[in-house]
PDB file of N, CA and C in Angstrom:
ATOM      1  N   UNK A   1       8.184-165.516  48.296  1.00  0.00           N
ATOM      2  CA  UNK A   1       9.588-165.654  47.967  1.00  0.00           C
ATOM      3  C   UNK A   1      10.413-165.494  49.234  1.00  0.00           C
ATOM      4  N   UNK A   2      11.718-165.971  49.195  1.00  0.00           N
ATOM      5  CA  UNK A   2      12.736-166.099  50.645  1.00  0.00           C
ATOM      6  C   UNK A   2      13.457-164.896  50.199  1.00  0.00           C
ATOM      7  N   UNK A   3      13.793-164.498  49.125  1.00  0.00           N
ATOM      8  CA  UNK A   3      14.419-163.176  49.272  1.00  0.00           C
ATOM      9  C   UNK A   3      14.104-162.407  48.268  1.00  0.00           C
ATOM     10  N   UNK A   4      14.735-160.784  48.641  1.00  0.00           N
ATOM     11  CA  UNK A   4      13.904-159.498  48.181  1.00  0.00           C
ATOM     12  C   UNK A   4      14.297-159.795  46.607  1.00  0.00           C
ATOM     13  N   UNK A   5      14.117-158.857  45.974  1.00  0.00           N
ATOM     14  CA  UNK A   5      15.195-159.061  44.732  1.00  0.00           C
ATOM     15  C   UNK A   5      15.430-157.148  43.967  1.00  0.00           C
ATOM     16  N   UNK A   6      16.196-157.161  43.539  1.00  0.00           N
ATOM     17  CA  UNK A   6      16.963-155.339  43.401  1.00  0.00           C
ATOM     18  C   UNK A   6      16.877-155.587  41.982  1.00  0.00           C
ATOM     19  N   UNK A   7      16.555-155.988  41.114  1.00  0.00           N
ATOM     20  CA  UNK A   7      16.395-156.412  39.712  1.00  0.00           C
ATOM     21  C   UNK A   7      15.183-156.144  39.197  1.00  0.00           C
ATOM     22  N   UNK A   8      14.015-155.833  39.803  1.00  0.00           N
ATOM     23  CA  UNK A   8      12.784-155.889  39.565  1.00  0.00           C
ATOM     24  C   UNK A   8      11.993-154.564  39.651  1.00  0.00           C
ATOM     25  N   UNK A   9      11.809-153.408  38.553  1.00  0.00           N
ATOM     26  CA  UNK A   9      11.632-152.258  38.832  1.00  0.00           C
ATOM     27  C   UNK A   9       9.853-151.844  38.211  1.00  0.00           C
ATOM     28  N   UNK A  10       9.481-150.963  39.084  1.00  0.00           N
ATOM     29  CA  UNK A  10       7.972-150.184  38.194  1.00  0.00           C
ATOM     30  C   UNK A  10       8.425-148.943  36.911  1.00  0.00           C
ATOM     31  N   UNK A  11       8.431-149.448  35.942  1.00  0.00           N
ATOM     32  CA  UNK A  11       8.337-148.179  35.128  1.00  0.00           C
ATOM     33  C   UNK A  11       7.147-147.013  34.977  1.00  0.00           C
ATOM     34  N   UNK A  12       7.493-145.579  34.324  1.00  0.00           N
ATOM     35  CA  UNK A  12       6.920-144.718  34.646  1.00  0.00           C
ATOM     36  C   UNK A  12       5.275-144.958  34.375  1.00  0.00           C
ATOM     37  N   UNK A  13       4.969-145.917  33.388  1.00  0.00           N
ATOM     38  CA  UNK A  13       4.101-146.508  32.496  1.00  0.00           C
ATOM     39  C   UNK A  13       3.384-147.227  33.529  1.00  0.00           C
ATOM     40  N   UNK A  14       3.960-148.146  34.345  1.00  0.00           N
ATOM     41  CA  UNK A  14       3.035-148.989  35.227  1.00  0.00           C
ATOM     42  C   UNK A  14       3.699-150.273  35.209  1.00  0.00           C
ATOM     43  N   UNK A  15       4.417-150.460  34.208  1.00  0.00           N
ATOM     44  CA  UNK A  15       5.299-151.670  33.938  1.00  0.00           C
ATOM     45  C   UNK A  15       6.147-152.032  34.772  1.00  0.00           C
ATOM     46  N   UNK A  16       6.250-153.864  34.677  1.00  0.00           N
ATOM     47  CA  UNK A  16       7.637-154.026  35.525  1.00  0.00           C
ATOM     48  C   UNK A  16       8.802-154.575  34.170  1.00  0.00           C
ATOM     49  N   UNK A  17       9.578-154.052  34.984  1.00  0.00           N
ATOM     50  CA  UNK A  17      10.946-153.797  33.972  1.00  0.00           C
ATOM     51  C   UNK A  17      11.980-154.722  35.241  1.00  0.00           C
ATOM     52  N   UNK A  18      12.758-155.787  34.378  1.00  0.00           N
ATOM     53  CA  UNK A  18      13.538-156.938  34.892  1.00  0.00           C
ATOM     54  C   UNK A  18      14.965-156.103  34.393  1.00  0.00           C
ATOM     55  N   UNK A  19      15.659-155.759  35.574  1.00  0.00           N
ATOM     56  CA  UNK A  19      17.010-155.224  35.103  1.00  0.00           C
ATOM     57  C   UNK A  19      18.467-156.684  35.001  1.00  0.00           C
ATOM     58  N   UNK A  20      18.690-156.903  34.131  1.00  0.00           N
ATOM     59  CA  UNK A  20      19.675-158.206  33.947  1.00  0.00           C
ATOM     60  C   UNK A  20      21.260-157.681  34.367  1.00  0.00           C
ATOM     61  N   UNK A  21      21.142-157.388  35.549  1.00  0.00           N
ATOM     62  CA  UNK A  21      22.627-156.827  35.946  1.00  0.00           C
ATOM     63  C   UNK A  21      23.913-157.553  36.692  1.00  0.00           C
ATOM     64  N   UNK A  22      23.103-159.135  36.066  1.00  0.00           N
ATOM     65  CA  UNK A  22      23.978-160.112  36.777  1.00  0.00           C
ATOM     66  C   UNK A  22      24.857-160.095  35.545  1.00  0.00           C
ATOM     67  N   UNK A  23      25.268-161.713  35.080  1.00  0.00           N
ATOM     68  CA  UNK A  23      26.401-162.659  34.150  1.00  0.00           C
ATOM     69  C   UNK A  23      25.041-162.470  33.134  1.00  0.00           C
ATOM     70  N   UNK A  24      24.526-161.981  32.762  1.00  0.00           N
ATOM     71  CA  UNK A  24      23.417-162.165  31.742  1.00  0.00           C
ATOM     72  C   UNK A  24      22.535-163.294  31.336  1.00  0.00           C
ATOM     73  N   UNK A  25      21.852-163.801  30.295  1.00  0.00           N
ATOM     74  CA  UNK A  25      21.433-164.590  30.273  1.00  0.00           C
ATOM     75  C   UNK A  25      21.603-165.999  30.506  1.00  0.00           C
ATOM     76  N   UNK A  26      22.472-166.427  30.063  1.00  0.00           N
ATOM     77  CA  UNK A  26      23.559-167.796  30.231  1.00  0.00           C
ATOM     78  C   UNK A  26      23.680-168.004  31.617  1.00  0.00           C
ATOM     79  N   UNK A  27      23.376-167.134  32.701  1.00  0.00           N
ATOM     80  CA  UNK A  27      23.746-167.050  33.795  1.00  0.00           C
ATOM     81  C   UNK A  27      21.900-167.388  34.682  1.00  0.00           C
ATOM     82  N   UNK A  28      20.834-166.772  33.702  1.00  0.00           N
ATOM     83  CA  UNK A  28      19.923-167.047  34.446  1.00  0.00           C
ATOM     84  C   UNK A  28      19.414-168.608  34.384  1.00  0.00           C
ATOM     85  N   UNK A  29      20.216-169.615  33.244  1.00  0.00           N
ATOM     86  CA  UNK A  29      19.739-170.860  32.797  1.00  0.00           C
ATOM     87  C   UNK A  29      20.189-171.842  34.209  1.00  0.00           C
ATOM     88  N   UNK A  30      21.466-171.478  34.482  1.00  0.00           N
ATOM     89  CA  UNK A  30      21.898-172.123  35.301  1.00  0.00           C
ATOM     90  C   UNK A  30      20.841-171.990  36.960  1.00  0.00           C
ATOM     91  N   UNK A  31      20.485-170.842  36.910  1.00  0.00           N
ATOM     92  CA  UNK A  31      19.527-171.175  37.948  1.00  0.00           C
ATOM     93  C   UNK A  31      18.218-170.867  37.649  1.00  0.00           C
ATOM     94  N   UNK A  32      17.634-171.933  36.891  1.00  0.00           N
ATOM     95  CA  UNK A  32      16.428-171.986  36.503  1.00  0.00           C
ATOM     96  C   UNK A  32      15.680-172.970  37.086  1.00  0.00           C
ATOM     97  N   UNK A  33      16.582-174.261  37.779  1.00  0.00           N
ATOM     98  CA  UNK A  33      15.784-175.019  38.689  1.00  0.00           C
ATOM     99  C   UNK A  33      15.576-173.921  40.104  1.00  0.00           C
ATOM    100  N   UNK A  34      15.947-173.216  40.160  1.00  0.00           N
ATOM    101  CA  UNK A  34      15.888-172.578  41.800  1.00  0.00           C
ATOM    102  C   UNK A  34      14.240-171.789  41.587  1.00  0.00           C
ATOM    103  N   UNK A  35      14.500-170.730  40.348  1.00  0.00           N
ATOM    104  CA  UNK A  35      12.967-170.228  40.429  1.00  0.00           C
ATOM    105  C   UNK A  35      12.034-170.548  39.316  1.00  0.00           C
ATOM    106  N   UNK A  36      12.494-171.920  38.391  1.00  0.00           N
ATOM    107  CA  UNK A  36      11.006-172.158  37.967  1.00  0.00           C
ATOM    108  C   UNK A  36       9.763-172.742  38.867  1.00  0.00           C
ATOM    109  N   UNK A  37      10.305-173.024  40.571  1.00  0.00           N
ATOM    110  CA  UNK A  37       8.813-173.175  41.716  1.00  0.00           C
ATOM    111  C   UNK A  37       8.116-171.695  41.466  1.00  0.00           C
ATOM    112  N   UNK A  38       8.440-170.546  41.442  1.00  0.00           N
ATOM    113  CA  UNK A  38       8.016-169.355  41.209  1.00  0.00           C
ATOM    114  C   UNK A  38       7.624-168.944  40.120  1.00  0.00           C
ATOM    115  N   UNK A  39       8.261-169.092  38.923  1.00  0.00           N
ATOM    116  CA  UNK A  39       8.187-168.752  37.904  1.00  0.00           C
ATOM    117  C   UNK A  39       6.508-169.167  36.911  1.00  0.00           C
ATOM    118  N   UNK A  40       6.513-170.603  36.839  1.00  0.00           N
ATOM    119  CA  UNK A  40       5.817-171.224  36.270  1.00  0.00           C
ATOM    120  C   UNK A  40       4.068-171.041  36.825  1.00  0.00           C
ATOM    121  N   UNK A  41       3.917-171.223  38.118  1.00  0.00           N
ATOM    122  CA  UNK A  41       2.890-170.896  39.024  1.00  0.00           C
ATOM    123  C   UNK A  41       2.724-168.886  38.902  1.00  0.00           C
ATOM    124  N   UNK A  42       3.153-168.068  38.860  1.00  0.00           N
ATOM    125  CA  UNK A  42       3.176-167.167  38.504  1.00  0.00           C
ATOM    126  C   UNK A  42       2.406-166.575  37.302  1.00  0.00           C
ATOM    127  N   UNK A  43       3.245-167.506  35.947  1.00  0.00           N
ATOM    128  CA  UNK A  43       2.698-167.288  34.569  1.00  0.00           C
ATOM    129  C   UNK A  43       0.956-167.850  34.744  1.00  0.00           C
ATOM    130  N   UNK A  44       1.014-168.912  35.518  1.00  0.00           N
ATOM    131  CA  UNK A  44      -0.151-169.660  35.763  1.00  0.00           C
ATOM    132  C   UNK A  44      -1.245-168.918  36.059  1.00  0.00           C
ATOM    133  N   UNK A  45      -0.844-167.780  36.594  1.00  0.00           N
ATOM    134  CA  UNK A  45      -1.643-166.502  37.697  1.00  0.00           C
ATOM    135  C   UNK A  45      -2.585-165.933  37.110  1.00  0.00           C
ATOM    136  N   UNK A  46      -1.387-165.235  36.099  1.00  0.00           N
ATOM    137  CA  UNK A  46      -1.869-164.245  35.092  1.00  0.00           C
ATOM    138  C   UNK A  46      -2.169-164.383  33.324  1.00  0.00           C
ATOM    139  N   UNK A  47      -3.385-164.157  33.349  1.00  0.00           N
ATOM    140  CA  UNK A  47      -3.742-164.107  32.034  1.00  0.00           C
ATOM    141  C   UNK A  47      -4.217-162.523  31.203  1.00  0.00           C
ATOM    142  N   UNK A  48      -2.910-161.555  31.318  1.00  0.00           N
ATOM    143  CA  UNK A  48      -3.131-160.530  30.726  1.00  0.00           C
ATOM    144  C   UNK A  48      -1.700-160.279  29.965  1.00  0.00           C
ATOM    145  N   UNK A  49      -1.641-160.579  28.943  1.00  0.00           N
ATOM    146  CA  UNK A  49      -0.838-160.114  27.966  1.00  0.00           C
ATOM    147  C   UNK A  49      -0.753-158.834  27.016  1.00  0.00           C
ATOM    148  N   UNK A  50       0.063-157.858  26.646  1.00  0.00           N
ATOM    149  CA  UNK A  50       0.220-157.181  25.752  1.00  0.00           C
ATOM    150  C   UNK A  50      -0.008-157.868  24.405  1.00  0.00           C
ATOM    151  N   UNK A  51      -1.021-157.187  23.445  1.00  0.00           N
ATOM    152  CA  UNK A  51      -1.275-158.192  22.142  1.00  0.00           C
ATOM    153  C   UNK A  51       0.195-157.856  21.775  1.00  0.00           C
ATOM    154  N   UNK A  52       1.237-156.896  21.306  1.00  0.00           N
ATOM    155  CA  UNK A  52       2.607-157.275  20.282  1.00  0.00           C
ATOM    156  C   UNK A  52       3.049-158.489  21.082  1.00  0.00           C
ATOM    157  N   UNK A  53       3.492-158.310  23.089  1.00  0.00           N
ATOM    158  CA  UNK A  53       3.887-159.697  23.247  1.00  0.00           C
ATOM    159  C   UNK A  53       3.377-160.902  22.804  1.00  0.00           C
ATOM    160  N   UNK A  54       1.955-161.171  22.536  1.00  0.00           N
ATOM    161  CA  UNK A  54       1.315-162.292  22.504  1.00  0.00           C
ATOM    162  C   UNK A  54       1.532-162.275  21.112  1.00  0.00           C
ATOM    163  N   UNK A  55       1.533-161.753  19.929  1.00  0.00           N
ATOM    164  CA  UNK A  55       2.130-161.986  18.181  1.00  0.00           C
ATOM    165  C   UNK A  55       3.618-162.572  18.382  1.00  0.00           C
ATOM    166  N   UNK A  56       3.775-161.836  19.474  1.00  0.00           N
ATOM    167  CA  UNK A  56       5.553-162.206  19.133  1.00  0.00           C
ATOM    168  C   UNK A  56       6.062-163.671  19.619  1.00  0.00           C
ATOM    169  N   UNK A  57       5.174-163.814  20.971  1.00  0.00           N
ATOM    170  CA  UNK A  57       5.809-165.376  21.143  1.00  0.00           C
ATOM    171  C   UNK A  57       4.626-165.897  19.893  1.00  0.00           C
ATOM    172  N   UNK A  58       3.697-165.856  19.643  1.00  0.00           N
ATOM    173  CA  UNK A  58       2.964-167.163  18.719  1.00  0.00           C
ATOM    174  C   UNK A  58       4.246-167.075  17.330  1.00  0.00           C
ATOM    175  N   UNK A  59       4.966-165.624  16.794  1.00  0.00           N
ATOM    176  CA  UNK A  59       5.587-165.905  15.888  1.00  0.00           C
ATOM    177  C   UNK A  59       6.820-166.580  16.138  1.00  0.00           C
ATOM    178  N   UNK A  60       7.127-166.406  17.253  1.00  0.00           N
ATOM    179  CA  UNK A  60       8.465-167.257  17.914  1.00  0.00           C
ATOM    180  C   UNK A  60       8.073-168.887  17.903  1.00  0.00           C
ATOM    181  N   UNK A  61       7.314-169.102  18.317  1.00  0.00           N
ATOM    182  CA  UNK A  61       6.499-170.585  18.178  1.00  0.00           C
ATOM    183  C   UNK A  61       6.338-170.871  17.201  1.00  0.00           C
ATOM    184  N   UNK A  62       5.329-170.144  16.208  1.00  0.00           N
ATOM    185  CA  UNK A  62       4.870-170.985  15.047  1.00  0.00           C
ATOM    186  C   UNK A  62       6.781-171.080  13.893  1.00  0.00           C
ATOM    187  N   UNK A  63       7.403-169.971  13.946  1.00  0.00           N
ATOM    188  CA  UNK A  63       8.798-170.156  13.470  1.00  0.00           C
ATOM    189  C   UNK A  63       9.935-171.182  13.933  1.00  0.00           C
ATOM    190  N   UNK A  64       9.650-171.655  15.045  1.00  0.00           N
ATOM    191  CA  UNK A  64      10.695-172.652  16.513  1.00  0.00           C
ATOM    192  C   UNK A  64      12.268-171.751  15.907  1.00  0.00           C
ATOM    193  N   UNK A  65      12.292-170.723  16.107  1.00  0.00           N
ATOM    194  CA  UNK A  65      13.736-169.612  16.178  1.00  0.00           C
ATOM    195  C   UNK A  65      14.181-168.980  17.398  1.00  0.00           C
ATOM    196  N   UNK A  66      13.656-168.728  18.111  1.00  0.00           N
ATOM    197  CA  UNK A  66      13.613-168.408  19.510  1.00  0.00           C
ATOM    198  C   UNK A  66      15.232-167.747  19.257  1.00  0.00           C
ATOM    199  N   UNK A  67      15.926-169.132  19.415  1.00  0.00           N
ATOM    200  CA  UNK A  67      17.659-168.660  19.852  1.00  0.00           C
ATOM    201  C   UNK A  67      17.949-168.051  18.835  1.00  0.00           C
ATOM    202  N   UNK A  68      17.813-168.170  17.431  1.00  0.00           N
ATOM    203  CA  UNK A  68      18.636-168.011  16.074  1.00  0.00           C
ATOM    204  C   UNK A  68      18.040-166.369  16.045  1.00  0.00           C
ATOM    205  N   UNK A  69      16.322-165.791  16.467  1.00  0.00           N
ATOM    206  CA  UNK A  69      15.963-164.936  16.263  1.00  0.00           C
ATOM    207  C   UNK A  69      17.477-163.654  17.241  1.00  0.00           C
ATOM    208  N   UNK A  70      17.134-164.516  18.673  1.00  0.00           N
ATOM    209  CA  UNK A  70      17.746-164.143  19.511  1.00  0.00           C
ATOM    210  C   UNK A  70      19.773-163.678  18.948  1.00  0.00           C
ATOM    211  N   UNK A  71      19.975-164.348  18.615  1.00  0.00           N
ATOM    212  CA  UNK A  71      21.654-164.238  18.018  1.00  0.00           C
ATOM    213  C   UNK A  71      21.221-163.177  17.387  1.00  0.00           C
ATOM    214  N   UNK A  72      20.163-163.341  16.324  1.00  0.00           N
ATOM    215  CA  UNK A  72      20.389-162.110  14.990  1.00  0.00           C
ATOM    216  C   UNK A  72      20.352-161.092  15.971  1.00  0.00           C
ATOM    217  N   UNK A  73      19.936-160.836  16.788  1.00  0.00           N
ATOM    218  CA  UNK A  73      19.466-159.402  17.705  1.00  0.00           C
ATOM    219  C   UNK A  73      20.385-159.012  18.711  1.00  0.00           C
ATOM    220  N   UNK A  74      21.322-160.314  18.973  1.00  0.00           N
ATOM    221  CA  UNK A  74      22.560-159.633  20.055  1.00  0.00           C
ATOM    222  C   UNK A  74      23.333-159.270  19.018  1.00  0.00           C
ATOM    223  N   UNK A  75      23.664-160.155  17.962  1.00  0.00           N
ATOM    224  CA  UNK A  75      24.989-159.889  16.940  1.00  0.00           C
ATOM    225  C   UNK A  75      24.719-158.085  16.225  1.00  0.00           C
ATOM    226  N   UNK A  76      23.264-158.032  16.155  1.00  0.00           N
ATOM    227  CA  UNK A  76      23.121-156.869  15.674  1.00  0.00           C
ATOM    228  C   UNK A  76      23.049-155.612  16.430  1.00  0.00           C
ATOM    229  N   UNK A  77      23.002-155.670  17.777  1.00  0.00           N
ATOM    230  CA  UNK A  77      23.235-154.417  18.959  1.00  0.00           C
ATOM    231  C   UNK A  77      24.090-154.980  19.954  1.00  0.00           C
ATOM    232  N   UNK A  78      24.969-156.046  20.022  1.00  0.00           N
ATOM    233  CA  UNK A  78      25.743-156.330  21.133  1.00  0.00           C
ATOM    234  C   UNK A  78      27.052-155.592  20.718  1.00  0.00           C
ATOM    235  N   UNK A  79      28.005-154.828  20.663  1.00  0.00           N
ATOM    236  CA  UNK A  79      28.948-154.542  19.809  1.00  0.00           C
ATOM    237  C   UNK A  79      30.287-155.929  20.285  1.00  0.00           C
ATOM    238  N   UNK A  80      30.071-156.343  21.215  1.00  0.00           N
ATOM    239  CA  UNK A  80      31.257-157.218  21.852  1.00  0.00           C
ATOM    240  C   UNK A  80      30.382-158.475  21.523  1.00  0.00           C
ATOM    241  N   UNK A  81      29.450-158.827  20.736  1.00  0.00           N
ATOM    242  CA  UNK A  81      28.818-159.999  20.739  1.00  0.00           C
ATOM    243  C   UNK A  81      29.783-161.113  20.058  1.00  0.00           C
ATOM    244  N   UNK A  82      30.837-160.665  19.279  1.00  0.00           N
ATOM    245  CA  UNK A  82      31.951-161.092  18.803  1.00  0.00           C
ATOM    246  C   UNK A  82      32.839-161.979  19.678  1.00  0.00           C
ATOM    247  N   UNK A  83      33.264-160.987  20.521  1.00  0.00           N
ATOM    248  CA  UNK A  83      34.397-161.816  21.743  1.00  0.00           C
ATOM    249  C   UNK A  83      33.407-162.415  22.939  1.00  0.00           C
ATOM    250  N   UNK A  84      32.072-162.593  22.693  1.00  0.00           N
ATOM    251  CA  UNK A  84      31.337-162.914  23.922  1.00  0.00           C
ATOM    252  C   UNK A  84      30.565-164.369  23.461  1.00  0.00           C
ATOM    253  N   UNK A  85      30.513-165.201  24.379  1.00  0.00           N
ATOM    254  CA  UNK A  85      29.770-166.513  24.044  1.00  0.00           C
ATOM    255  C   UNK A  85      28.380-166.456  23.532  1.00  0.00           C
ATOM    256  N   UNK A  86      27.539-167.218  23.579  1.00  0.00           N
ATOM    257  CA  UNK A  86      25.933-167.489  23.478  1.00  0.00           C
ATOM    258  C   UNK A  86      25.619-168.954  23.757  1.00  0.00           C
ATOM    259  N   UNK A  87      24.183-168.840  23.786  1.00  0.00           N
ATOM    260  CA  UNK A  87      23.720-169.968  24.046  1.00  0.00           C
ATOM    261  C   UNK A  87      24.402-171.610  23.645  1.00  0.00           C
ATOM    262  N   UNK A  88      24.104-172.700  24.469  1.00  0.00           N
ATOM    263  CA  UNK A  88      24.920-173.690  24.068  1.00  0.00           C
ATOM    264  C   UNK A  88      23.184-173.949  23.129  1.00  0.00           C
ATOM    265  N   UNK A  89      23.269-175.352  22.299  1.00  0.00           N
ATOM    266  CA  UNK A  89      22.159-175.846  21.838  1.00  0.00           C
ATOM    267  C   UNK A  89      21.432-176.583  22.945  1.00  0.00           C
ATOM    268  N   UNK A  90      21.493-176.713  23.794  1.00  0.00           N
ATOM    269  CA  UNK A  90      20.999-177.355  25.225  1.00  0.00           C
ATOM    270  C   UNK A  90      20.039-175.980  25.837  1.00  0.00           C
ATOM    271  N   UNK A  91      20.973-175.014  25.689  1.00  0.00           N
ATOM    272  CA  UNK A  91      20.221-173.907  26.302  1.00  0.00           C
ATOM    273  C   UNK A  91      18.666-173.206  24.966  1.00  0.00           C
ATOM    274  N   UNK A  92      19.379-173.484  24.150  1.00  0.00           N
ATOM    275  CA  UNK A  92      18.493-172.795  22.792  1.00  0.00           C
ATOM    276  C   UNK A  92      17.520-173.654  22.872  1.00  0.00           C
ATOM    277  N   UNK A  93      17.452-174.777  22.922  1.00  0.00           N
ATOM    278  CA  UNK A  93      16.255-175.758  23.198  1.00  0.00           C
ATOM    279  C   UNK A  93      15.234-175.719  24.310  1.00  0.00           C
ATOM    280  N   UNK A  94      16.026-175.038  25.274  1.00  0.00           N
ATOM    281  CA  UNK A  94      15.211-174.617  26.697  1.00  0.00           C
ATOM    282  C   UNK A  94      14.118-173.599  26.093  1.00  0.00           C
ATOM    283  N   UNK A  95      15.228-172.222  25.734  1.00  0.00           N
ATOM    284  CA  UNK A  95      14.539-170.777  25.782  1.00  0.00           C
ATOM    285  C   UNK A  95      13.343-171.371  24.401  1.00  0.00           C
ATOM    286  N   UNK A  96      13.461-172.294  23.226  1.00  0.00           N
ATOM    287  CA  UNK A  96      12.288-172.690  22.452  1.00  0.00           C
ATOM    288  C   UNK A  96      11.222-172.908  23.316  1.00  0.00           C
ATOM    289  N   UNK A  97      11.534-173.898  24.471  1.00  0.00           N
ATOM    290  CA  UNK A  97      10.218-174.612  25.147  1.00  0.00           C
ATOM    291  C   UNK A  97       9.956-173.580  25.898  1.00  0.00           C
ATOM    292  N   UNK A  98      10.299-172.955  26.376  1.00  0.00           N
ATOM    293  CA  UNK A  98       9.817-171.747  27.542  1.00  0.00           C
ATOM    294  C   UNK A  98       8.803-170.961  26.348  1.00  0.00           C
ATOM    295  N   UNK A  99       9.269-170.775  25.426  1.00  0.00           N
ATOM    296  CA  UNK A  99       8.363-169.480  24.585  1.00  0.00           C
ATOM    297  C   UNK A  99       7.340-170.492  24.083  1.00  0.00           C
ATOM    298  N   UNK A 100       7.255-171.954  24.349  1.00  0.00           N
ATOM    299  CA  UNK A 100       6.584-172.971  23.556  1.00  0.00           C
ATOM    300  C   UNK A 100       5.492-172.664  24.774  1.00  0.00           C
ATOM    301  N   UNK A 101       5.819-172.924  25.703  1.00  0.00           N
ATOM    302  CA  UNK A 101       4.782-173.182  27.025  1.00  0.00           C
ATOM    303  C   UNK A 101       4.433-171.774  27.165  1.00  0.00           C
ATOM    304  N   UNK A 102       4.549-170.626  26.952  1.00  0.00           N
ATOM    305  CA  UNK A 102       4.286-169.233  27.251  1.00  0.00           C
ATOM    306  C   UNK A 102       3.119-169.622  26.244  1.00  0.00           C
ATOM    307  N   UNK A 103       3.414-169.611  24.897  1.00  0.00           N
ATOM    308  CA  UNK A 103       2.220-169.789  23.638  1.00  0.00           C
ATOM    309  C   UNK A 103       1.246-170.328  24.238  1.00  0.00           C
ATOM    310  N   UNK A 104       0.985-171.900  24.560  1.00  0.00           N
ATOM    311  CA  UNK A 104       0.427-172.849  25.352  1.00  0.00           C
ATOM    312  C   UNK A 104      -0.394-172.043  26.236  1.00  0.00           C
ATOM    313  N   UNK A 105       0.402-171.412  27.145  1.00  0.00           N
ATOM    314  CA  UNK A 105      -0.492-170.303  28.434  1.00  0.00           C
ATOM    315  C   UNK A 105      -1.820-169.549  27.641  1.00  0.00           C
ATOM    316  N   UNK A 106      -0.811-168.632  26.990  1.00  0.00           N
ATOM    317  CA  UNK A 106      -1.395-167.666  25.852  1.00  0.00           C
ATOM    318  C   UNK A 106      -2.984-167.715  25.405  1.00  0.00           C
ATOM    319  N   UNK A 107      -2.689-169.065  25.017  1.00  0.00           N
ATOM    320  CA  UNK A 107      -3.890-169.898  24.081  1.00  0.00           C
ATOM    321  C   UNK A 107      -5.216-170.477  25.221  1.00  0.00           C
ATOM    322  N   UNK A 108      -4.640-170.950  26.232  1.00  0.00           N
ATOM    323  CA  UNK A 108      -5.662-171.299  27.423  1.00  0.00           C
ATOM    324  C   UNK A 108      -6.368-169.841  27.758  1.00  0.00           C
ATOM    325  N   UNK A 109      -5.416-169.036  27.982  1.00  0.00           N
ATOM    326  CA  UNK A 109      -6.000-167.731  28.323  1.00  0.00           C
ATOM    327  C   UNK A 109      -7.179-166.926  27.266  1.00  0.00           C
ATOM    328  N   UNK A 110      -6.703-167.092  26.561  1.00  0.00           N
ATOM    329  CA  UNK A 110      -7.752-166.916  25.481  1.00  0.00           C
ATOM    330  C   UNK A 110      -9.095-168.126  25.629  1.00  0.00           C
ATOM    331  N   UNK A 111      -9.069-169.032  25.207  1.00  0.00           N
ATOM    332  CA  UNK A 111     -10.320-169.767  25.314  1.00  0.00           C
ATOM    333  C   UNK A 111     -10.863-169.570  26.427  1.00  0.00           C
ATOM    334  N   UNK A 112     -10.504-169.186  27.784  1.00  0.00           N
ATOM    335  CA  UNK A 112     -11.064-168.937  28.853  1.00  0.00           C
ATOM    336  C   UNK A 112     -12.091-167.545  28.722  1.00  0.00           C
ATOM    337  N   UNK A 113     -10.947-167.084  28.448  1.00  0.00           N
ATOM    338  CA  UNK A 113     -12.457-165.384  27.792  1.00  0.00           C
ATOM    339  C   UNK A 113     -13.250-165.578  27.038  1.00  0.00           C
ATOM    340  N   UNK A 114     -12.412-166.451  25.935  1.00  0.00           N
ATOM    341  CA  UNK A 114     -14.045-166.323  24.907  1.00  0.00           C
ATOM    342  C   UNK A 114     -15.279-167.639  25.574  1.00  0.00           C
ATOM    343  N   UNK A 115     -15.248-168.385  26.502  1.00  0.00           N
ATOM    344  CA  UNK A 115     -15.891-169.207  27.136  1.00  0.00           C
ATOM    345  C   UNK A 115     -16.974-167.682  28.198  1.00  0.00           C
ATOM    346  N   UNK A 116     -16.428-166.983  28.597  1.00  0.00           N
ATOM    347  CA  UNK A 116     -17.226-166.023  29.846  1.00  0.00           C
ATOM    348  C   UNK A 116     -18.144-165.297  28.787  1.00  0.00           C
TER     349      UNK A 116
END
C-alpha cells in the first residue's frame, strides 16, 4: 500500500477492528475504485473465516437483503438515522454484489479444504 492508514486497529482478542471515522459508509463507495486493487486480491489471500461471519453473508446472499437488512439495523440503533441519508439503489446493488462475491470466496474456500 502507498499509505499508512489510522483506521485499522488489533483488538484485545487478536482481531482487526476497521474504525469508520470518516463520512461513513456512503463515503467509502465513492472510493471504492481507489482500493478495490487492494481489497479484492486481499480477500483472494485469505481463506479463514469466522463460521457466524460465513452464516451471515450465505444468509445475506441466499435472502439478496444486504441494504434493506442493513436500513433495518441503522433505523434501529442510529438515533439520527431519521435526519441522515442512506444508500442510493446504485449503492444497495453494489454492497448485494460485494456480499455476493464474499459468498462466492466463501464457497471456493471451502471446496479447497474438503479437496486436502
Amino acid at each position: 500500500m502507498h499509505r499508512a492508514t489510522s483506521n485499522l486497529h488489533r483488538a484485545p482478542n487478536g482481531g482487526l477492528v476497521f474504525i469508520d471515522n470518516e463520512a461513513g459508509l456512503v463515503h467509502g463507495y465513492r472510493l471504492l475504485s481507489m482500493w478495490d486493487k487492494y481489497n479484492e486480491p486481499l480477500l483472494r489471500s485469505v481463506c479463514i473465516f469466522r463460521e457466524a461471519t460465513a452464516q451471515r453473508v450465505r444468509e445475506l446472499h441466499r435472502l439478496q437483503n444486504a441494504a434493506s437488512e442493513l436500513l433495518r439495523l441503522y433505523r434501529t440503533h442510529e438515533p439520527l438515522s431519521g435526519r441522515l441519508g442512506f444508500l442510493s439503489e446504485q449503492q444497495a446493488q453494489l454492497l448485494q454484489g460485494r456480499i455476493d462475491f464474499v459468498h462466492k470466496h466463501i464457497l471456493h474456500c471451502k471446496a479447497m479444504a474438503t479437496s486436502l
